[in-house]
N, C-alpha and C. Protein backbone atom coordinates (compact mmCIF):
# COMPACT_ATOMS: atom_id res chain seq x y z
N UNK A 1 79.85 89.62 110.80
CA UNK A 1 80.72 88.47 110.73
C UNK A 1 79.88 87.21 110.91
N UNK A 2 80.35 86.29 110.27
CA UNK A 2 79.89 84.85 110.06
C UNK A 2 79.90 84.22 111.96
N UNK A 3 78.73 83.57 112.19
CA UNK A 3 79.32 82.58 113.66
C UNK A 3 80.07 81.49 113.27
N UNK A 4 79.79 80.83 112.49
CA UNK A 4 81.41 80.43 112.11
C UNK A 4 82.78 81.07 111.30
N UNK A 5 83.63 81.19 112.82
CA UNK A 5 84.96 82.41 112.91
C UNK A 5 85.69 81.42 113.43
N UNK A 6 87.05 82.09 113.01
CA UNK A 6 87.97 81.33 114.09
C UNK A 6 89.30 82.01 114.10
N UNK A 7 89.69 82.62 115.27
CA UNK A 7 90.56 83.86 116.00
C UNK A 7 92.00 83.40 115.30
N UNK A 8 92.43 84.56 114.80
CA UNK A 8 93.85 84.39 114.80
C UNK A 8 94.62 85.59 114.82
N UNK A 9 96.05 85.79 114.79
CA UNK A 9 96.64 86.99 115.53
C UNK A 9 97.18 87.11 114.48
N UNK A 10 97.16 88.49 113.59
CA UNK A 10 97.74 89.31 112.82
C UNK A 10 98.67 90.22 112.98
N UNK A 11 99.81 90.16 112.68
CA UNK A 11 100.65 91.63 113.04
C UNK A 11 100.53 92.37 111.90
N UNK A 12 100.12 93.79 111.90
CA UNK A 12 100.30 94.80 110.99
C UNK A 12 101.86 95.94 111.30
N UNK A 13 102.05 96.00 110.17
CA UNK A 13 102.94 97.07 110.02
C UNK A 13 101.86 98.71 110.71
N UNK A 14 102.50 99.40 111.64
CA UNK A 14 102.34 100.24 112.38
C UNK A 14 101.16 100.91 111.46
N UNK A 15 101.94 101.81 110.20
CA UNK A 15 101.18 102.60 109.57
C UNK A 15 99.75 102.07 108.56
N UNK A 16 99.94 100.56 108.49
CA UNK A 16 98.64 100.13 108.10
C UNK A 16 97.87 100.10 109.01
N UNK A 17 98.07 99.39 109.59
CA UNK A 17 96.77 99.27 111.02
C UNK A 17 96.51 101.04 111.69
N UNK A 18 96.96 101.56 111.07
CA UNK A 18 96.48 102.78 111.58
C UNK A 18 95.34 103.11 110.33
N UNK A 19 95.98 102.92 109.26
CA UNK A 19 95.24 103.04 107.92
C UNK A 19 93.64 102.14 108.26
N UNK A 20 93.60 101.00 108.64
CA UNK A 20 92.70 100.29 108.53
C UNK A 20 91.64 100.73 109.91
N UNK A 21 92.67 100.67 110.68
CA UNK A 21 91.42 101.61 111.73
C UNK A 21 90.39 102.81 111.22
N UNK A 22 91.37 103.36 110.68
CA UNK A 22 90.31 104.56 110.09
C UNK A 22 89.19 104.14 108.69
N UNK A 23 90.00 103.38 108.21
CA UNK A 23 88.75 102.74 107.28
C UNK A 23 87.97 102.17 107.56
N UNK A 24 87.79 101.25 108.74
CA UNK A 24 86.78 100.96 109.39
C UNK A 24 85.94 101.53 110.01
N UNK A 25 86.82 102.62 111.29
CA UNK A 25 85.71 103.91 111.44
C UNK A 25 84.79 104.27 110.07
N UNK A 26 85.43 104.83 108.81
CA UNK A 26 84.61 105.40 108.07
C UNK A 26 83.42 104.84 107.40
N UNK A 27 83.84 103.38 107.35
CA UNK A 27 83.16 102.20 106.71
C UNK A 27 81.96 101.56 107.76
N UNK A 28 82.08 101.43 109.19
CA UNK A 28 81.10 101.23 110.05
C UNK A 28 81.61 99.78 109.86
N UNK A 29 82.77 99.35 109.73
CA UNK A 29 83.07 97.91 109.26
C UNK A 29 83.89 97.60 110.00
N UNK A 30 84.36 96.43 111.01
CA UNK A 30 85.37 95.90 111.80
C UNK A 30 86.58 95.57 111.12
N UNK A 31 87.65 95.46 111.75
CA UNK A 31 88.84 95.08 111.12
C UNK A 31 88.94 93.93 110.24
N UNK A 32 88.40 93.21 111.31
CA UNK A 32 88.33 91.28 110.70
C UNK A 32 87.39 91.64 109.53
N UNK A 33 86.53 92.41 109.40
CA UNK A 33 85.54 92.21 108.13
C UNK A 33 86.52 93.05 107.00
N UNK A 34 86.97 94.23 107.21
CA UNK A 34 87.77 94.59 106.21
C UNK A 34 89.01 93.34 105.75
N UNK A 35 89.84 92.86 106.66
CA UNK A 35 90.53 91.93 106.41
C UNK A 35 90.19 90.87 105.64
N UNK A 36 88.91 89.84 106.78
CA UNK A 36 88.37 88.89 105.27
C UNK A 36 87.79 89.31 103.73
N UNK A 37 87.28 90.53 103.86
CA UNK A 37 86.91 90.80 102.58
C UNK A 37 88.33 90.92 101.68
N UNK A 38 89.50 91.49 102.11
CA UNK A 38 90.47 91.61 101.09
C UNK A 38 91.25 90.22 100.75
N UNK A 39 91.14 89.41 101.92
CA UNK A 39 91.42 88.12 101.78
C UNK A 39 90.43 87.42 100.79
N UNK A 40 89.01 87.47 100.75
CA UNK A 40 88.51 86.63 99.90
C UNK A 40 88.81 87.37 98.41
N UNK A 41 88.97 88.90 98.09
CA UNK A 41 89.34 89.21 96.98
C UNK A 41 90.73 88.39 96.41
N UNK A 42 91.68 88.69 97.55
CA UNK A 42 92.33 88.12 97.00
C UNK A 42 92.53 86.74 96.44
N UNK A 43 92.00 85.93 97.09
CA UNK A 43 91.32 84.24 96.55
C UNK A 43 90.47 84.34 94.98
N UNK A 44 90.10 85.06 95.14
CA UNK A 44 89.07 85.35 94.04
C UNK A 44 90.18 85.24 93.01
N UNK A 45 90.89 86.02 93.10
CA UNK A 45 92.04 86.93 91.94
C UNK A 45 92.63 85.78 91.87
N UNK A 46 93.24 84.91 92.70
CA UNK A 46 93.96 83.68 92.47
C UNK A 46 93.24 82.84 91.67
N UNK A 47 92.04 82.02 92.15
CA UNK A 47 91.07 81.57 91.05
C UNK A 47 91.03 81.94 89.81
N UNK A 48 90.41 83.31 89.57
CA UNK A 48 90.58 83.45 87.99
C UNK A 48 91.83 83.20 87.47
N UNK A 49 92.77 83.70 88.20
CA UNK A 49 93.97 83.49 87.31
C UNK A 49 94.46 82.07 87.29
N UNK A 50 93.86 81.29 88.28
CA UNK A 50 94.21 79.65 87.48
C UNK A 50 92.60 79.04 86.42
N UNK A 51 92.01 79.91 86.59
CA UNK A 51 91.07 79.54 85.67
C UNK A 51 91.97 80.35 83.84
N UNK A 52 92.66 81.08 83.73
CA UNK A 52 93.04 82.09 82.91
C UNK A 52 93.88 80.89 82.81
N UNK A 53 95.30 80.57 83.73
CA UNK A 53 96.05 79.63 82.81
C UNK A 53 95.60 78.33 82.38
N UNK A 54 94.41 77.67 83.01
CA UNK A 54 93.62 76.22 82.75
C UNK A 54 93.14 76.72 80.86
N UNK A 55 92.68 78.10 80.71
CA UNK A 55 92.17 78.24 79.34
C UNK A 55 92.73 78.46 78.59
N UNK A 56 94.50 78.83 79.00
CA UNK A 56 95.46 78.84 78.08
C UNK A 56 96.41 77.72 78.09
N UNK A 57 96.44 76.62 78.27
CA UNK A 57 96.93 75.48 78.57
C UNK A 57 97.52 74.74 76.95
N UNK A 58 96.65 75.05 76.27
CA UNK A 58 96.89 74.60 75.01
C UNK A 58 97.70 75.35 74.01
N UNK A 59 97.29 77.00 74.18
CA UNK A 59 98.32 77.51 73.27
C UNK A 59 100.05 77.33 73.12
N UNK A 60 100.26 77.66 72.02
CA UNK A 60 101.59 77.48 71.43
C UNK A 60 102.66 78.33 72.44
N UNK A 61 103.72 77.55 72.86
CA UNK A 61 104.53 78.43 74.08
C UNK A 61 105.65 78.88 72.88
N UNK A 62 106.25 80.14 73.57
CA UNK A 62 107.68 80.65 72.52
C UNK A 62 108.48 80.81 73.31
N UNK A 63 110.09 81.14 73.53
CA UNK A 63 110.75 81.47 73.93
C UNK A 63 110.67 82.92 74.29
N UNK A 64 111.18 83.48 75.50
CA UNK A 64 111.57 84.81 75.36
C UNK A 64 112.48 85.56 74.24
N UNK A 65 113.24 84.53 74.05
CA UNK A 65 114.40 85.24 72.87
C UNK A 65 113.41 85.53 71.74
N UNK A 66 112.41 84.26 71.52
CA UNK A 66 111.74 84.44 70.29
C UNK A 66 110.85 85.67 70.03
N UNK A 67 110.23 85.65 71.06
CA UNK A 67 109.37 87.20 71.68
C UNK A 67 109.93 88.36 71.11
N UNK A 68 111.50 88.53 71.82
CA UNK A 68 111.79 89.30 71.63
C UNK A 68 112.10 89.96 70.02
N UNK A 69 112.80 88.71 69.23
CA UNK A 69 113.04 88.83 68.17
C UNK A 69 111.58 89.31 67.23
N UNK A 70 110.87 88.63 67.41
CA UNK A 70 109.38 88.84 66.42
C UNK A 70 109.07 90.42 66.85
N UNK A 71 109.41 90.78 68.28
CA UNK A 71 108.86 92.38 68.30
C UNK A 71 109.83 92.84 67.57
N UNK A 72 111.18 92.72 67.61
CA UNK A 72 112.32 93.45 66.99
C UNK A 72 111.78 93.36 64.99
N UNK A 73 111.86 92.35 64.63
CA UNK A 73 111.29 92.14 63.28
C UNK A 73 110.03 92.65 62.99
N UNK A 74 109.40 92.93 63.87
CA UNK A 74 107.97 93.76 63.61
C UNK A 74 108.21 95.16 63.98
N UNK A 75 109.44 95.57 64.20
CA UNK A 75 109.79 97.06 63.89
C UNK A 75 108.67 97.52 65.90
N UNK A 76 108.69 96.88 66.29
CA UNK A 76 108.29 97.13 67.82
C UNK A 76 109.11 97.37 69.36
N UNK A 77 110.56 97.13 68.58
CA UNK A 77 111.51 97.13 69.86
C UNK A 77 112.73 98.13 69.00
């Protein structure tokens, strides 16, 4: 872990924190490190996906109805 930390109190649902204990045993990895790592994945995943809608910003938007219809007319629905 980083020396710059800063404590905060998590409640887990019973059967995860049992889950994560043992993954840490197996992993040689502390809780907080399993935790921030899924936390920064998850940041990660947020990022790309506003990098994903920043690169689709321009395309042509349709309706759902329209969607639907073009799959129906393309013999897809």
């Amino acid at each position: 872990m980083t020396t710059s930390t800063k404590r905060s109190t998590i409640y887990f649902d019973r059967d995860i924190h049992a889950a994560l204990r043992l993954k840490a045993a197996h992993s040689n990895k502390s809780l907080s490190e399993l935790v921030n790592d899924a936390v920064r994945a998850s940041l990660a995943e947020d990022q790309e996906d506003l990098a994903a809608f920043e690169d689709r910003v321009n395309e042509p938007k349709i309706t759902y109805e329209t969607l639907l219809n073009d799959l129906k007319k393309h013999g897809k629905l």
